[in-house]
PDB file of N, CA and C in Angstrom:
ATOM      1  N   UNK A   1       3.518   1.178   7.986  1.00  0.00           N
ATOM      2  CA  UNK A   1       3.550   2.386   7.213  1.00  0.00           C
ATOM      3  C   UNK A   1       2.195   2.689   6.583  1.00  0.00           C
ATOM      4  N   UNK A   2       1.946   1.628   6.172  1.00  0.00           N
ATOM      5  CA  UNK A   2       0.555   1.689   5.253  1.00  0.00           C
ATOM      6  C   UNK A   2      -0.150   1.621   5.922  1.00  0.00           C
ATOM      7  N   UNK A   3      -1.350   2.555   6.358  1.00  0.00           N
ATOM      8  CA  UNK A   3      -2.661   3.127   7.232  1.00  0.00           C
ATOM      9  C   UNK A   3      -4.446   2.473   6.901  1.00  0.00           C
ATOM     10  N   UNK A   4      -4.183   2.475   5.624  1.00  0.00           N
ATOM     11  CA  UNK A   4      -5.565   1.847   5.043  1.00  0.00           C
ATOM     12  C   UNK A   4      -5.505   1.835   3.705  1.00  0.00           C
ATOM     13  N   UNK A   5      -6.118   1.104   2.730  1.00  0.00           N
ATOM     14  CA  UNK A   5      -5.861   0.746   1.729  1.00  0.00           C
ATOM     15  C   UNK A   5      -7.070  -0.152   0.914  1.00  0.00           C
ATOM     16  N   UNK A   6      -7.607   0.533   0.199  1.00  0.00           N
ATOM     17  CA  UNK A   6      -8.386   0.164  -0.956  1.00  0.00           C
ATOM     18  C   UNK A   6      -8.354  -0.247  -2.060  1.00  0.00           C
ATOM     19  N   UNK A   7      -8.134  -1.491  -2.127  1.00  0.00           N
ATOM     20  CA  UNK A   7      -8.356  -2.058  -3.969  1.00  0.00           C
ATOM     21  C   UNK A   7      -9.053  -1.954  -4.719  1.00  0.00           C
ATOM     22  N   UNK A   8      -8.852  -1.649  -6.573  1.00  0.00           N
ATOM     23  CA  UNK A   8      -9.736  -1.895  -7.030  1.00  0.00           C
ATOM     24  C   UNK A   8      -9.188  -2.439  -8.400  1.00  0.00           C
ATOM     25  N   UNK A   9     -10.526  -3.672  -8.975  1.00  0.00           N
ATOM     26  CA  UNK A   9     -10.138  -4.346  -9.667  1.00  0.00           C
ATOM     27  C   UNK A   9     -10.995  -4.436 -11.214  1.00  0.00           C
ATOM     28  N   UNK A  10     -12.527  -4.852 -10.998  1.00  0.00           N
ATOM     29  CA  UNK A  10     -13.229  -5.605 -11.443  1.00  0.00           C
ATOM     30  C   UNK A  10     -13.087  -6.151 -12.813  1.00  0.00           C
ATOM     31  N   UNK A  11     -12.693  -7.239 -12.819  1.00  0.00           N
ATOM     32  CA  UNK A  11     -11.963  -8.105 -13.918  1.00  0.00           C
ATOM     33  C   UNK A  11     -11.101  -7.330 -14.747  1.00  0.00           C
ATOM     34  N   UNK A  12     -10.514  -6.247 -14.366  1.00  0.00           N
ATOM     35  CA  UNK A  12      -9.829  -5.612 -15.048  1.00  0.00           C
ATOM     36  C   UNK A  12      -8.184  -6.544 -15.302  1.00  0.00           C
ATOM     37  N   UNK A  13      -7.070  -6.053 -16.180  1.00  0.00           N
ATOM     38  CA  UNK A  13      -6.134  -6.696 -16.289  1.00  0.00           C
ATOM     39  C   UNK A  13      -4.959  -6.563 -15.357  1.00  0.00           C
ATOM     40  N   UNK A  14      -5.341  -5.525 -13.916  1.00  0.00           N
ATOM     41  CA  UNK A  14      -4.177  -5.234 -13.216  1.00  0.00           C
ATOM     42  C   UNK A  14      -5.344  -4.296 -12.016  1.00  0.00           C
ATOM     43  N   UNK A  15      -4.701  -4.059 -10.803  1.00  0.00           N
ATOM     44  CA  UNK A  15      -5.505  -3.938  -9.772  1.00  0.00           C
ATOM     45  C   UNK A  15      -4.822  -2.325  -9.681  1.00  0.00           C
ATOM     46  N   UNK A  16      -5.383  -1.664  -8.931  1.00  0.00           N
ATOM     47  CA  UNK A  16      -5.161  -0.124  -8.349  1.00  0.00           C
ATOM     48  C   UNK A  16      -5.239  -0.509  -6.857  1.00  0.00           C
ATOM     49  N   UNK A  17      -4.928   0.830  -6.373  1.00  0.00           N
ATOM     50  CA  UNK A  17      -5.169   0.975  -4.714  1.00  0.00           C
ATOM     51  C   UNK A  17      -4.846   2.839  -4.342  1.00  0.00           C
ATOM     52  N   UNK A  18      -5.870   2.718  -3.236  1.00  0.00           N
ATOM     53  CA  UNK A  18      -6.029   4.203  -2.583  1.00  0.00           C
ATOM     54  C   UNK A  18      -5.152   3.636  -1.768  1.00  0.00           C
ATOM     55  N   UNK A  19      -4.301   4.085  -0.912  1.00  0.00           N
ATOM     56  CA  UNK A  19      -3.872   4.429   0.645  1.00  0.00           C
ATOM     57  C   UNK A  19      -3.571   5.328   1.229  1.00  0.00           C
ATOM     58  N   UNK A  20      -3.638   5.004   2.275  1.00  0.00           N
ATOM     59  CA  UNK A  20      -3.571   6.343   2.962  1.00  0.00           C
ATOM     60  C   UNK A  20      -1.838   5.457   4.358  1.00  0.00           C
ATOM     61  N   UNK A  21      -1.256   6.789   4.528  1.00  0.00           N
ATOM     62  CA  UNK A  21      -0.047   6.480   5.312  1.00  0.00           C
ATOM     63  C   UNK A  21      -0.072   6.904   6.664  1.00  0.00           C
ATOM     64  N   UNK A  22       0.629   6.024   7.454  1.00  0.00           N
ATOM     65  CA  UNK A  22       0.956   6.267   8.564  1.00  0.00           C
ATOM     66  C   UNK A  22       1.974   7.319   9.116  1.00  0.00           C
ATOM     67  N   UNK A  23       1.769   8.443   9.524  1.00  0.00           N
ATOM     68  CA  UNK A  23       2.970   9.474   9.407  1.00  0.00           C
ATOM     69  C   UNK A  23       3.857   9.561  10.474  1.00  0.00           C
ATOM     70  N   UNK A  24       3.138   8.793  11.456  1.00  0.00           N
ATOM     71  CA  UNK A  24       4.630   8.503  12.629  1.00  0.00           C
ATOM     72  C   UNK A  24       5.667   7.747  12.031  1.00  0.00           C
ATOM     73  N   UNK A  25       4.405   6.486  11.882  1.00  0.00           N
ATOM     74  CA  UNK A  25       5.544   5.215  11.281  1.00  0.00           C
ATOM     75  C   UNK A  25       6.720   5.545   9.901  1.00  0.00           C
ATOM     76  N   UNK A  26       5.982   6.358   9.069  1.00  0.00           N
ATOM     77  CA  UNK A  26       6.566   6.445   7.846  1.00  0.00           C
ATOM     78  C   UNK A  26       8.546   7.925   8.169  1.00  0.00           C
ATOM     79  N   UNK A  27       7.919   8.534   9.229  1.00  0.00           N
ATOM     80  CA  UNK A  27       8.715   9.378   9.775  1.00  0.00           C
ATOM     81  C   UNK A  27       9.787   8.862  10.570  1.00  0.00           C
ATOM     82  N   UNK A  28       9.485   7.798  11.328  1.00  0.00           N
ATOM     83  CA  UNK A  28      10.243   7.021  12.223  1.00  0.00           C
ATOM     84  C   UNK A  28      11.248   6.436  11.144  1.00  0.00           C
ATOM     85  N   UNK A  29      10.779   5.519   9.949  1.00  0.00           N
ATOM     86  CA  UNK A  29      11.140   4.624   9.112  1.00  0.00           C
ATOM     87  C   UNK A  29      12.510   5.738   8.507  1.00  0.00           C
ATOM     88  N   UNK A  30      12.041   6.657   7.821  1.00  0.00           N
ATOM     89  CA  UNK A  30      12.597   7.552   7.353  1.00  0.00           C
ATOM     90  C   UNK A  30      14.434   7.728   7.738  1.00  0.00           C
ATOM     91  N   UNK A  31      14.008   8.142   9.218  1.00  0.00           N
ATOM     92  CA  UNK A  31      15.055   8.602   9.968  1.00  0.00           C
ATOM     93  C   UNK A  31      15.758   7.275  10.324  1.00  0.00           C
ATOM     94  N   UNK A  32      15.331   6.323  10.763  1.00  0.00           N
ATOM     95  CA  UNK A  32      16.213   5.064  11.032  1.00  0.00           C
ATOM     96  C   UNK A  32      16.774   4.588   9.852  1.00  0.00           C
ATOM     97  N   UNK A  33      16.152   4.495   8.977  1.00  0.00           N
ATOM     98  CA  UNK A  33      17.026   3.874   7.600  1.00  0.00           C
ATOM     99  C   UNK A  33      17.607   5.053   6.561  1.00  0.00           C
ATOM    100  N   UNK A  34      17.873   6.092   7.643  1.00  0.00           N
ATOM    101  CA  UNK A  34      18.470   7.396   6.768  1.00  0.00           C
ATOM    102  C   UNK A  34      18.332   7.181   5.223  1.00  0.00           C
ATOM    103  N   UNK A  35      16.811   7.409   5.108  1.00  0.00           N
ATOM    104  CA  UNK A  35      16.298   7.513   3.777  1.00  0.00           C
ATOM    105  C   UNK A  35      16.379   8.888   2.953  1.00  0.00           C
ATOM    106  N   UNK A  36      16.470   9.069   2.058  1.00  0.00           N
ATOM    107  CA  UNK A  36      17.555  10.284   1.163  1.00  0.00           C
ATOM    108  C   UNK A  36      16.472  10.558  -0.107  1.00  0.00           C
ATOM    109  N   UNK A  37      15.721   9.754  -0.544  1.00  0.00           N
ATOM    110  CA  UNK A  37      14.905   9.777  -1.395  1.00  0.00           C
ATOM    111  C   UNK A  37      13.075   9.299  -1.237  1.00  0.00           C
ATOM    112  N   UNK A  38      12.486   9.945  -2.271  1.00  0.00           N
ATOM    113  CA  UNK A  38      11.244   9.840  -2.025  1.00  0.00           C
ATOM    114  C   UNK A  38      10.684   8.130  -3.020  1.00  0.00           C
ATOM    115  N   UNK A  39      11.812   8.092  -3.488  1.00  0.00           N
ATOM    116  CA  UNK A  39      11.739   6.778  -4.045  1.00  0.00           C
ATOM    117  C   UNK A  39      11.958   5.501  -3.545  1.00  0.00           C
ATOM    118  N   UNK A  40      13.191   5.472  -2.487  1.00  0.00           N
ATOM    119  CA  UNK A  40      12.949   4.792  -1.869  1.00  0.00           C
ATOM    120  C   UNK A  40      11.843   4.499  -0.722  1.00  0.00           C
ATOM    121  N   UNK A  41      11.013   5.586  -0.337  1.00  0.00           N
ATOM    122  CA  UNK A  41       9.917   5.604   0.052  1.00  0.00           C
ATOM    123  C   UNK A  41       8.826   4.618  -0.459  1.00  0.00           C
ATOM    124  N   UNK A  42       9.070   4.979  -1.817  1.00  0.00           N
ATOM    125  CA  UNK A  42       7.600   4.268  -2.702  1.00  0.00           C
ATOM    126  C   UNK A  42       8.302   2.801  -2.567  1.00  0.00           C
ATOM    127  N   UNK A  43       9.365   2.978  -2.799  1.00  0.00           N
ATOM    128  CA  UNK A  43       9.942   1.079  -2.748  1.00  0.00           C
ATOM    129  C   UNK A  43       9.335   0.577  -1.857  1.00  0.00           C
ATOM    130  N   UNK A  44       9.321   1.195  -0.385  1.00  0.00           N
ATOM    131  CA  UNK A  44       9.293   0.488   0.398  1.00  0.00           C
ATOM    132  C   UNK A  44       7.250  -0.019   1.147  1.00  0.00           C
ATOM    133  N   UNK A  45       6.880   1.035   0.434  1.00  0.00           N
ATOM    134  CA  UNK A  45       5.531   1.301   0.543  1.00  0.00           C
ATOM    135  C   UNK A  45       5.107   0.396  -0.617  1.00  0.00           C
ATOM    136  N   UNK A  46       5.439  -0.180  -2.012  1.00  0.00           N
ATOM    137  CA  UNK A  46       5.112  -1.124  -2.702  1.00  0.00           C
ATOM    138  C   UNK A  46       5.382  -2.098  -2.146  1.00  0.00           C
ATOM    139  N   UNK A  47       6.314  -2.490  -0.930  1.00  0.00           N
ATOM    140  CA  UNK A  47       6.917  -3.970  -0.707  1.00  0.00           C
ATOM    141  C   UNK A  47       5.769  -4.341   0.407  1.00  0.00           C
ATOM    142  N   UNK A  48       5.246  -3.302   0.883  1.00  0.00           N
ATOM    143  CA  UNK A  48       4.130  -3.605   1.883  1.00  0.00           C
ATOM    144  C   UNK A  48       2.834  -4.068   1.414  1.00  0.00           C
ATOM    145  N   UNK A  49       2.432  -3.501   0.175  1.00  0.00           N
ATOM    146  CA  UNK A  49       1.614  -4.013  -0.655  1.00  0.00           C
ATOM    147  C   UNK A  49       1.379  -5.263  -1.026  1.00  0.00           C
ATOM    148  N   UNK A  50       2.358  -5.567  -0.886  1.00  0.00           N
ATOM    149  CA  UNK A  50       2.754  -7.076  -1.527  1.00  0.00           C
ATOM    150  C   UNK A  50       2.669  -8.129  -0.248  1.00  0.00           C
ATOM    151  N   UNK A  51       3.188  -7.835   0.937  1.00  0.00           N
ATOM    152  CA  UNK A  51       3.150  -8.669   2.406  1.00  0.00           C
ATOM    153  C   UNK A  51       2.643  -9.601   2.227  1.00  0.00           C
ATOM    154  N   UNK A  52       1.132  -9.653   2.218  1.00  0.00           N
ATOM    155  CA  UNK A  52       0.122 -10.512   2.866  1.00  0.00           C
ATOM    156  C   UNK A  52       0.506 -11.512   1.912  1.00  0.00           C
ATOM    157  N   UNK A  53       0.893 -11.539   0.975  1.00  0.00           N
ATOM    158  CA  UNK A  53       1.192 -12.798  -0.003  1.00  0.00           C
ATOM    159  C   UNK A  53       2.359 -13.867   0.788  1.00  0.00           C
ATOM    160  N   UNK A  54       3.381 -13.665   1.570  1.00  0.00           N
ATOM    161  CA  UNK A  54       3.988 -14.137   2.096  1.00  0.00           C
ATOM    162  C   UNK A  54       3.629 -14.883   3.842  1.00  0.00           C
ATOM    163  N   UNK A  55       2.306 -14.358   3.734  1.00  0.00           N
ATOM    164  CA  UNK A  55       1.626 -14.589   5.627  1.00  0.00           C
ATOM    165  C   UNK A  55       0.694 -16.101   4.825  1.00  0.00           C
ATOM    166  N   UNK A  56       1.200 -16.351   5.516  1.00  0.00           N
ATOM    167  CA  UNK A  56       0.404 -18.747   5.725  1.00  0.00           C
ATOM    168  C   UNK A  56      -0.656 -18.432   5.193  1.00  0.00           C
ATOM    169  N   UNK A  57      -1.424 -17.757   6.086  1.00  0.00           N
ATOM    170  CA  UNK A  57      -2.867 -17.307   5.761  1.00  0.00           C
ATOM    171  C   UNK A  57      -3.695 -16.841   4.611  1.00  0.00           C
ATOM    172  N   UNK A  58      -2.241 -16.434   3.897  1.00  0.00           N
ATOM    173  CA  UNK A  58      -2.840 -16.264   2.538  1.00  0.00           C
ATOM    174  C   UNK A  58      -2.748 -15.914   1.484  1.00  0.00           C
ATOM    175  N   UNK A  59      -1.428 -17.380   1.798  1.00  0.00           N
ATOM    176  CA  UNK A  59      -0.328 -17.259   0.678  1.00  0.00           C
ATOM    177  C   UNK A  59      -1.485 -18.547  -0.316  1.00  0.00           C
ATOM    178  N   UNK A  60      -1.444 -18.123  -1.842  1.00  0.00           N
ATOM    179  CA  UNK A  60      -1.808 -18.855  -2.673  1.00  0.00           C
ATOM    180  C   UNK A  60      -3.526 -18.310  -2.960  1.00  0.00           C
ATOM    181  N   UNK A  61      -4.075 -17.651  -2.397  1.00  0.00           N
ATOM    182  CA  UNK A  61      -5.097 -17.295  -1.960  1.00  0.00           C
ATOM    183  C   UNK A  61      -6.054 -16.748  -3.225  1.00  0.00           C
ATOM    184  N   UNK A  62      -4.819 -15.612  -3.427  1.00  0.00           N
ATOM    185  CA  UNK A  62      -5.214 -14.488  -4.687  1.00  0.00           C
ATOM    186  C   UNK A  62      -4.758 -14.210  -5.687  1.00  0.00           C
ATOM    187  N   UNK A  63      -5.480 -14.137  -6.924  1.00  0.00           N
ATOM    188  CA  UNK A  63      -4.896 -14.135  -7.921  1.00  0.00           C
ATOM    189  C   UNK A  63      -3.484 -13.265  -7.872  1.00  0.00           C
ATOM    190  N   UNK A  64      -2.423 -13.173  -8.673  1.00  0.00           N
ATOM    191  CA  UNK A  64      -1.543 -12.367  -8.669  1.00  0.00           C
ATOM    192  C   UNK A  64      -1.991 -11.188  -9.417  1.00  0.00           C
ATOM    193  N   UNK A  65      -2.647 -10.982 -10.377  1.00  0.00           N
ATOM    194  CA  UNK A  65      -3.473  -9.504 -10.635  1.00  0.00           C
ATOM    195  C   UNK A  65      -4.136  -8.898  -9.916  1.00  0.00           C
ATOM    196  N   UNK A  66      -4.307  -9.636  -8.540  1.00  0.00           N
ATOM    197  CA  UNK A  66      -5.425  -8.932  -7.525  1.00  0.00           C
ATOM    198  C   UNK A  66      -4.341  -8.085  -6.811  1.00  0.00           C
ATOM    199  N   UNK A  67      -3.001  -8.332  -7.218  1.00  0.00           N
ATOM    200  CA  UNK A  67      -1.969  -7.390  -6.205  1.00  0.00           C
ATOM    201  C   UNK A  67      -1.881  -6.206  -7.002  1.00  0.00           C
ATOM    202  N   UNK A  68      -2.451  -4.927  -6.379  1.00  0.00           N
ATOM    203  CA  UNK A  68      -1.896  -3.703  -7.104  1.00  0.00           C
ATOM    204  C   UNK A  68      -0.916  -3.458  -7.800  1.00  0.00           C
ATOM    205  N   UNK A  69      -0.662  -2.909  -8.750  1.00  0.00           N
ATOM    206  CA  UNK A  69       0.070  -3.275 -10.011  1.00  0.00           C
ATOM    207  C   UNK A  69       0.600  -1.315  -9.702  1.00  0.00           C
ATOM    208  N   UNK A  70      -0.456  -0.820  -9.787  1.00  0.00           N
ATOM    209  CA  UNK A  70      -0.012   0.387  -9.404  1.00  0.00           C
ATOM    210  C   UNK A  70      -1.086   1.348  -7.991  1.00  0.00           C
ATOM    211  N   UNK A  71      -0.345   2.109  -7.365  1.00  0.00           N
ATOM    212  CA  UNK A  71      -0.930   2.573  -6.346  1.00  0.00           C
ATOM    213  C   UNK A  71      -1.414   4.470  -6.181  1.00  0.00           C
ATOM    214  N   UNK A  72      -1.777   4.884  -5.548  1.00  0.00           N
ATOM    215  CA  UNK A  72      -1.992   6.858  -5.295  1.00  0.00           C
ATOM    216  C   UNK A  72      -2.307   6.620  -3.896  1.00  0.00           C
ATOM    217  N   UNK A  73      -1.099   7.990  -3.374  1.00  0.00           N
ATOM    218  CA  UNK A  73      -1.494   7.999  -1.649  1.00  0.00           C
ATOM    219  C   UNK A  73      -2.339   9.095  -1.843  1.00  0.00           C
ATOM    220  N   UNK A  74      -3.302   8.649  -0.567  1.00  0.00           N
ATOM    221  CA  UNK A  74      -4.024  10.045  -0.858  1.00  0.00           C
ATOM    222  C   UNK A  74      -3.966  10.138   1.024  1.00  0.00           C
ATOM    223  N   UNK A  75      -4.958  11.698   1.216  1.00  0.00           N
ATOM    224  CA  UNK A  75      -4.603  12.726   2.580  1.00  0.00           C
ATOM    225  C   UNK A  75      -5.494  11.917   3.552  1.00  0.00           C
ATOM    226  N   UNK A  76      -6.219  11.189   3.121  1.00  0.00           N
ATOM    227  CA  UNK A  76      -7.439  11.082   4.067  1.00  0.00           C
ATOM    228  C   UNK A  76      -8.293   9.512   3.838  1.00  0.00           C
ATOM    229  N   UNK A  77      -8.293   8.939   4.844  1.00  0.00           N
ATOM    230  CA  UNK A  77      -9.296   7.929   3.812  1.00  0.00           C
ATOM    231  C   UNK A  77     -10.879   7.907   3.858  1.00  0.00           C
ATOM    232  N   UNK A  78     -11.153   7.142   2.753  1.00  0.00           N
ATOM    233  CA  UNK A  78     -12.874   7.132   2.288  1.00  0.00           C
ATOM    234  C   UNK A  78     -13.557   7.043   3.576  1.00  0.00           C
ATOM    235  N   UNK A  79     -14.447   8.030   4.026  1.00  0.00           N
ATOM    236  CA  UNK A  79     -15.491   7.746   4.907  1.00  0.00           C
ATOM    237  C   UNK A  79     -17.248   8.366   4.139  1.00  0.00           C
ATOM    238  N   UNK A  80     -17.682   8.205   5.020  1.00  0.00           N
ATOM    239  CA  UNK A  80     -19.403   8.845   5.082  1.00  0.00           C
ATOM    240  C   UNK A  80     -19.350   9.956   4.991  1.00  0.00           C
ATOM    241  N   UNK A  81     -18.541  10.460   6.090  1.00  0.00           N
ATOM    242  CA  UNK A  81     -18.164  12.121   6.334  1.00  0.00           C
ATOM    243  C   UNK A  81     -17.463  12.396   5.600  1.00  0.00           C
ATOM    244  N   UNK A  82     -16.401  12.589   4.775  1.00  0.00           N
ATOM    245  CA  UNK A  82     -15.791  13.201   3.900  1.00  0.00           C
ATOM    246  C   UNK A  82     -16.364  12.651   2.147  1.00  0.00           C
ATOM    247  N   UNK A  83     -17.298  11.859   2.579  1.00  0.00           N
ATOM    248  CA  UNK A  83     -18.026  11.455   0.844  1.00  0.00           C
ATOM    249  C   UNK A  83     -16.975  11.214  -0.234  1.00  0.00           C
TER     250      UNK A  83
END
């Protein structure tokens, strides 16, 4: 679902994140789990956030404040060209 995704932290007390979404996937998701709300949306788009904590690779890794605490989707992600 989740397309790309930017953290940000610096020693702050809780992390942020840009992302940007996948609109097949998130459309597909939608319709198979006859989703009804835009909330369960965000549920499910926070639980992805969270993943990599559960993968071998890199579980124990990161602080638990380094996990976005709160998130904003945005249209497009950060490039050169769009500045």
């Amino acid at each position: 679902m989740i397309n790309q995704a930017m953290a940000y932290n610096d020693h702050k007390k809780y992390t942020t994140a840009l992302i940007t979404l996948n609109k097949k996937n998130i459309e597909d998701w939608i319709k198979k789990n006859s989703i009804d709300s835009a909330g369960k949306v965000l549920d499910k788009i926070r639980e992805e956030l969270i993943l990599f904590k559960q993968q071998k690779d890199f579980k124990n890794r990161f602080p638990e404040k380094w996990i976005p605490a709160n998130f904003q989707i945005i249209e497009e992600a950060f490039s050169e060209e769009n500045k």
